[in-house]
C-alpha atoms as a PDB file:
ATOM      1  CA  UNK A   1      24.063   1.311  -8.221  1.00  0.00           C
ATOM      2  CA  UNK A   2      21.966   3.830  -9.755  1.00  0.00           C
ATOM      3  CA  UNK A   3      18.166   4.713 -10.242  1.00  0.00           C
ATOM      4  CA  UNK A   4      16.479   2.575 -12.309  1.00  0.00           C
ATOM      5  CA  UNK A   5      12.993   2.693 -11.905  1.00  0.00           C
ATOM      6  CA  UNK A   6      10.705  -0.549 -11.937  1.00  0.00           C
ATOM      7  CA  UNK A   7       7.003   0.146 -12.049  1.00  0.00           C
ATOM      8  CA  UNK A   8       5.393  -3.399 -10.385  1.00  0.00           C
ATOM      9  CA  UNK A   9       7.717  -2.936  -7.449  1.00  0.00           C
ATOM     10  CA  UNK A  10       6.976   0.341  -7.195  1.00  0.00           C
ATOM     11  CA  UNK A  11       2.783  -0.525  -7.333  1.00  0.00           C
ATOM     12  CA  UNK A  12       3.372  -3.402  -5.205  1.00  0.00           C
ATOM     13  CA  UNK A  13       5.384  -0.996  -2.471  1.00  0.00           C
ATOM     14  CA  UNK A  14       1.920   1.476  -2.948  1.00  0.00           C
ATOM     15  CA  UNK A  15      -0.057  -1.317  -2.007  1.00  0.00           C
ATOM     16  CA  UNK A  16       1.929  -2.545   0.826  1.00  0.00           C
ATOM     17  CA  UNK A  17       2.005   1.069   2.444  1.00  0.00           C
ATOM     18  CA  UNK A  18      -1.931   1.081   2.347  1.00  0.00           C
ATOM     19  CA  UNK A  19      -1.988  -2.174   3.961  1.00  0.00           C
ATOM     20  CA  UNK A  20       0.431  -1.092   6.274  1.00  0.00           C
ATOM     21  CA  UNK A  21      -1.387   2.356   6.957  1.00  0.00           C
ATOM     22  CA  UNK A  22      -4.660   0.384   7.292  1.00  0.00           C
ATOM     23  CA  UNK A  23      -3.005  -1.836   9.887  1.00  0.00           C
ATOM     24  CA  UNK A  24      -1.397   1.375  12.204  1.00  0.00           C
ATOM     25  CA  UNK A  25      -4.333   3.189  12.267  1.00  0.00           C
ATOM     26  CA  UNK A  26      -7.290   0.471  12.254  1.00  0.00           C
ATOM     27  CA  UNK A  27      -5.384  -2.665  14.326  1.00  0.00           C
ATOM     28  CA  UNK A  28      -4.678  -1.474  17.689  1.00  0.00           C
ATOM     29  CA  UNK A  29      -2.920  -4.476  19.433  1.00  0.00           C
ATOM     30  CA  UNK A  30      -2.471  -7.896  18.540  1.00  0.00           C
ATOM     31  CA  UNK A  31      -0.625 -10.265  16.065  1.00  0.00           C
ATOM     32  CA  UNK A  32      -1.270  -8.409  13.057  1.00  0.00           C
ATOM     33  CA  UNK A  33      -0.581  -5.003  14.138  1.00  0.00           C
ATOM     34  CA  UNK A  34       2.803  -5.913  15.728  1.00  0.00           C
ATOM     35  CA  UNK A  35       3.999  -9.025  14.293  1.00  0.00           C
ATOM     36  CA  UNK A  36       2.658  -9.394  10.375  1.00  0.00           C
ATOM     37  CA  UNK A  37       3.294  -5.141  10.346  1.00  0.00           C
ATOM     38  CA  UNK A  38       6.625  -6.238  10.836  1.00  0.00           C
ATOM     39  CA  UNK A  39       6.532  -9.335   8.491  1.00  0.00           C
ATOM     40  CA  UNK A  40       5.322  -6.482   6.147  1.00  0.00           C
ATOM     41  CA  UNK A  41       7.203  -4.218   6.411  1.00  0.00           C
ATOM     42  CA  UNK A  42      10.771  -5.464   5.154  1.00  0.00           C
ATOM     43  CA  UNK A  43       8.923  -6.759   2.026  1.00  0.00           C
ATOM     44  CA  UNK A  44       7.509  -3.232   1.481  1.00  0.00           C
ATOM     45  CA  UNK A  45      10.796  -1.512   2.044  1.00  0.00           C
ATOM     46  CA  UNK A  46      12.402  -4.319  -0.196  1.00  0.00           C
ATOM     47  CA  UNK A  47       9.867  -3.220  -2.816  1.00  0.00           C
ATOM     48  CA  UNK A  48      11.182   0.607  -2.382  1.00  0.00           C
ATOM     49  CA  UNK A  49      14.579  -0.343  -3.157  1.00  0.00           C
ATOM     50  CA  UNK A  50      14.178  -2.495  -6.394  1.00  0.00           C
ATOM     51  CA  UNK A  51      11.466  -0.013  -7.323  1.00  0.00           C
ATOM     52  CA  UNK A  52      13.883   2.702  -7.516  1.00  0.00           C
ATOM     53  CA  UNK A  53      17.164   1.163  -7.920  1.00  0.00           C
ATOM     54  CA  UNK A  54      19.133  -1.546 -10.516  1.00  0.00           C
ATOM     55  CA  UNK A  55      20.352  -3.047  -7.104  1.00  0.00           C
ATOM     56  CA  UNK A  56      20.526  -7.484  -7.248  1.00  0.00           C
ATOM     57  CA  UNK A  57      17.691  -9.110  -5.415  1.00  0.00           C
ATOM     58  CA  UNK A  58      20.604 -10.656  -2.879  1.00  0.00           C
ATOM     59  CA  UNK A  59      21.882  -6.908  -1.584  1.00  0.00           C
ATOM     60  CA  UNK A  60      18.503  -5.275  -1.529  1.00  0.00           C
ATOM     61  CA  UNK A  61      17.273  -8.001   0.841  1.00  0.00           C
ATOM     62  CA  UNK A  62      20.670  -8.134   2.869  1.00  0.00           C
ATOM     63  CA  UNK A  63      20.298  -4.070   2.930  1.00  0.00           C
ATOM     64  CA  UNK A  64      16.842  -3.877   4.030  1.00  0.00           C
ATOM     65  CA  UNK A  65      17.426  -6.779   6.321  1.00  0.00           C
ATOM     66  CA  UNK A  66      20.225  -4.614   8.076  1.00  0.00           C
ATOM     67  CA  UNK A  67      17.910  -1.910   7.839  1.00  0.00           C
ATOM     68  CA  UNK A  68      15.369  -3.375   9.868  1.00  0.00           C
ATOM     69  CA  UNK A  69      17.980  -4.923  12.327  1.00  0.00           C
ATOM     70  CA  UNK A  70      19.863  -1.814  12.794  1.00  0.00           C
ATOM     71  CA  UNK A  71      16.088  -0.010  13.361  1.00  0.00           C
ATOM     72  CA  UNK A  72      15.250  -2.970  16.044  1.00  0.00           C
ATOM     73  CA  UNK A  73      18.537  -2.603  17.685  1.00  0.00           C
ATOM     74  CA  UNK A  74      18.558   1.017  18.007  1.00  0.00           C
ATOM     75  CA  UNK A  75      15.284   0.736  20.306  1.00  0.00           C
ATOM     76  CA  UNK A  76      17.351  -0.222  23.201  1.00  0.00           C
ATOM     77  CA  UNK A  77      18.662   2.965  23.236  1.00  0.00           C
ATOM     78  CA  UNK A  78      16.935   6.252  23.967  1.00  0.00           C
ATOM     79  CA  UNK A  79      17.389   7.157  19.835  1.00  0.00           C
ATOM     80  CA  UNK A  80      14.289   8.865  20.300  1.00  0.00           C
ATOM     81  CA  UNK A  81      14.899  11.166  22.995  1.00  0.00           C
ATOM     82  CA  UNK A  82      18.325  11.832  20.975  1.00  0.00           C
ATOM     83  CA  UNK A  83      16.521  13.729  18.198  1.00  0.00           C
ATOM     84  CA  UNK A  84      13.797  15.133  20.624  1.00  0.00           C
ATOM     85  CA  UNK A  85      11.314  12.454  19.311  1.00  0.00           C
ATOM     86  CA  UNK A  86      10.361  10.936  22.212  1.00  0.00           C
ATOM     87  CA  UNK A  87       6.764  12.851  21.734  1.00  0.00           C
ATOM     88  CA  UNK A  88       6.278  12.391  18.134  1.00  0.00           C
ATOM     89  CA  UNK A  89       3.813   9.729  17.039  1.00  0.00           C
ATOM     90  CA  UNK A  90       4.838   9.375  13.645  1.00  0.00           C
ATOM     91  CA  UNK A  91       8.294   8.484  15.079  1.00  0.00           C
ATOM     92  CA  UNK A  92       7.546   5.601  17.345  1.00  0.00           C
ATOM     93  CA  UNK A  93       4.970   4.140  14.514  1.00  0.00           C
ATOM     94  CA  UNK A  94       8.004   4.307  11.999  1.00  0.00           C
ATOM     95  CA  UNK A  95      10.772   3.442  14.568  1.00  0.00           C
ATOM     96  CA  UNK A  96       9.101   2.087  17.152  1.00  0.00           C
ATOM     97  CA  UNK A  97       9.929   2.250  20.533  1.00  0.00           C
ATOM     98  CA  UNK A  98      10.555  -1.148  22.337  1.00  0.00           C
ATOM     99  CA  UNK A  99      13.212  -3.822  21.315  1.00  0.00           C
ATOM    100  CA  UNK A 100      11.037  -7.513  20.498  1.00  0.00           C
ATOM    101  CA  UNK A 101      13.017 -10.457  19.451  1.00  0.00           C
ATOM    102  CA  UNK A 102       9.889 -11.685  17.627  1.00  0.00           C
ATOM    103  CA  UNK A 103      10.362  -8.121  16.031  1.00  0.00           C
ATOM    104  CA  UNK A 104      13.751  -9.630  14.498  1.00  0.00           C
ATOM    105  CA  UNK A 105      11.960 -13.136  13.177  1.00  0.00           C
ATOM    106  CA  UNK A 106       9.554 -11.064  11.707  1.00  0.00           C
ATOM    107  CA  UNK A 107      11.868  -9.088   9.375  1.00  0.00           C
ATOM    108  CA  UNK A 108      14.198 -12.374   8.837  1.00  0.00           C
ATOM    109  CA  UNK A 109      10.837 -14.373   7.635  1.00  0.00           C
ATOM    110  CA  UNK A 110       9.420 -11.326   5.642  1.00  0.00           C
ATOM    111  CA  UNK A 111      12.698 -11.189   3.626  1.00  0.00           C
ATOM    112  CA  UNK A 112      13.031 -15.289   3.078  1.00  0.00           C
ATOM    113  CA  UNK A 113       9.030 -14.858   1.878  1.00  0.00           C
ATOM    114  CA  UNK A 114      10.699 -12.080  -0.709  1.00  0.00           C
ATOM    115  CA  UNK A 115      13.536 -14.406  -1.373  1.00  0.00           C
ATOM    116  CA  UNK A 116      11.407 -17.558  -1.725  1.00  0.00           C
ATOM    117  CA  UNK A 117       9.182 -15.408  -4.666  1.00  0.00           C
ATOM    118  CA  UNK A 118      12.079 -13.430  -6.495  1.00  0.00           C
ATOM    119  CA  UNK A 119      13.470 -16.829  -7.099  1.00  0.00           C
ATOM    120  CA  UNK A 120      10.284 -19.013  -7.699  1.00  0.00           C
ATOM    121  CA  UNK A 121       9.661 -15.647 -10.534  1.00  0.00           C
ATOM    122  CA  UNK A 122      13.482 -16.106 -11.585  1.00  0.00           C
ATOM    123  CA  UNK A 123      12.876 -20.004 -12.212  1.00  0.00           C
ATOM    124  CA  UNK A 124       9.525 -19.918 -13.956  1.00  0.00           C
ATOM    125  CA  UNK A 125      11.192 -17.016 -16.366  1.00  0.00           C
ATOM    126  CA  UNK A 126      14.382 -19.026 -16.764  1.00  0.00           C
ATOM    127  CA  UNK A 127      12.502 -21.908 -18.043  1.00  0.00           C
ATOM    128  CA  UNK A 128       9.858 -20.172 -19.807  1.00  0.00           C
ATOM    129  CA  UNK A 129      13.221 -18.841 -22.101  1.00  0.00           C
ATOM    130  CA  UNK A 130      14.236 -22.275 -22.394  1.00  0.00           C
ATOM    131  CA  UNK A 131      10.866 -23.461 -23.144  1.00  0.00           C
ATOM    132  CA  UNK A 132      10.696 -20.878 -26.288  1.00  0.00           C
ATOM    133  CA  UNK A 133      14.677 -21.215 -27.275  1.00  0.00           C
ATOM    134  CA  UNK A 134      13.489 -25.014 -27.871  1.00  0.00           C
ATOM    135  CA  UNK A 135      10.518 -24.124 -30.145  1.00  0.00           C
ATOM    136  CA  UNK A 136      12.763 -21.499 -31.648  1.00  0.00           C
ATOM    137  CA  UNK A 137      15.005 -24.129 -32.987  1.00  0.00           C
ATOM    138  CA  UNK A 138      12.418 -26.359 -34.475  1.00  0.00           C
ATOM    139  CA  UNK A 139      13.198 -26.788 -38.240  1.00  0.00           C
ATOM    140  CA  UNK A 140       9.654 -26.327 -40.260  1.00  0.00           C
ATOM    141  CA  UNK A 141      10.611 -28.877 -42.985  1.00  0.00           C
ATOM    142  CA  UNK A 142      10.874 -31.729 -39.779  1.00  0.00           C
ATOM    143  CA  UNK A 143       7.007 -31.423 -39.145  1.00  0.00           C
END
């Protein structure tokens, strides 16, 4: 693995951290603010990694899938208190601070949705290639 630096992941990680700034500070309770945040969340932190690295679509999601988990699992322990965060606001928005199983279906759906796309893209370019390698071998004397 090593930097490689993709520019529409990166804009499409930009916009997903204003959304997901919107959401934190304008959506105080609710579906949206703690359910589709999550949903969110792993696609924008998916977007960070194949932004910035040359890492396949298959171990960026499984790495920010175990990201997320790892973050979920970790609130049902005082992590917080740990690092003498148990104040900080900015640390329970990021980490949050209670353990929700819908927290985990959130992150496995958001990375599927990335999944479903990177392959729907993958499929459309695939045949797109095999669409021009046909016209590419079209004699100009058989028309």
């Amino acid at each position: 693995m090593y930097l490689q630096f993709n520019k529409n992941y990166l804009v499409l990680a930009h916009s997903l951290f204003l959304v997901e700034l919107a959401i934190a500070f304008i959506v105080k309770t609710g579906f949206i603010r703690y359910t589709f945040g999550d949903y969110l969340c792993v696609i924008l932190l998916y977007a960070i990694i194949r932004g910035c690295t040359n890492l396949k679509i298959w171990v960026s999601a499984l790495v920010v899938l175990l990201i997320a988990y790892l973050v979920e699992f970790l609130q049902l322990t005082p992590f917080l208190t740990y690092f003498n965060l148990q104040d900080s606001f900015t640390a329970k928005l990021i980490f949050g601070s209670t353990f929700q199983v819908t927290d985990l279906l959130a992150y496995t759906l958001g990375i599927l949705t990335v999944l479903a796309i990177e392959f729907s893209i993958s499929k459309l370019q695939n045949k797109k290639i095999l669409d021009y390698g046909s016209y590419k071998n079209i004699d100009s004397k058989s028309i």
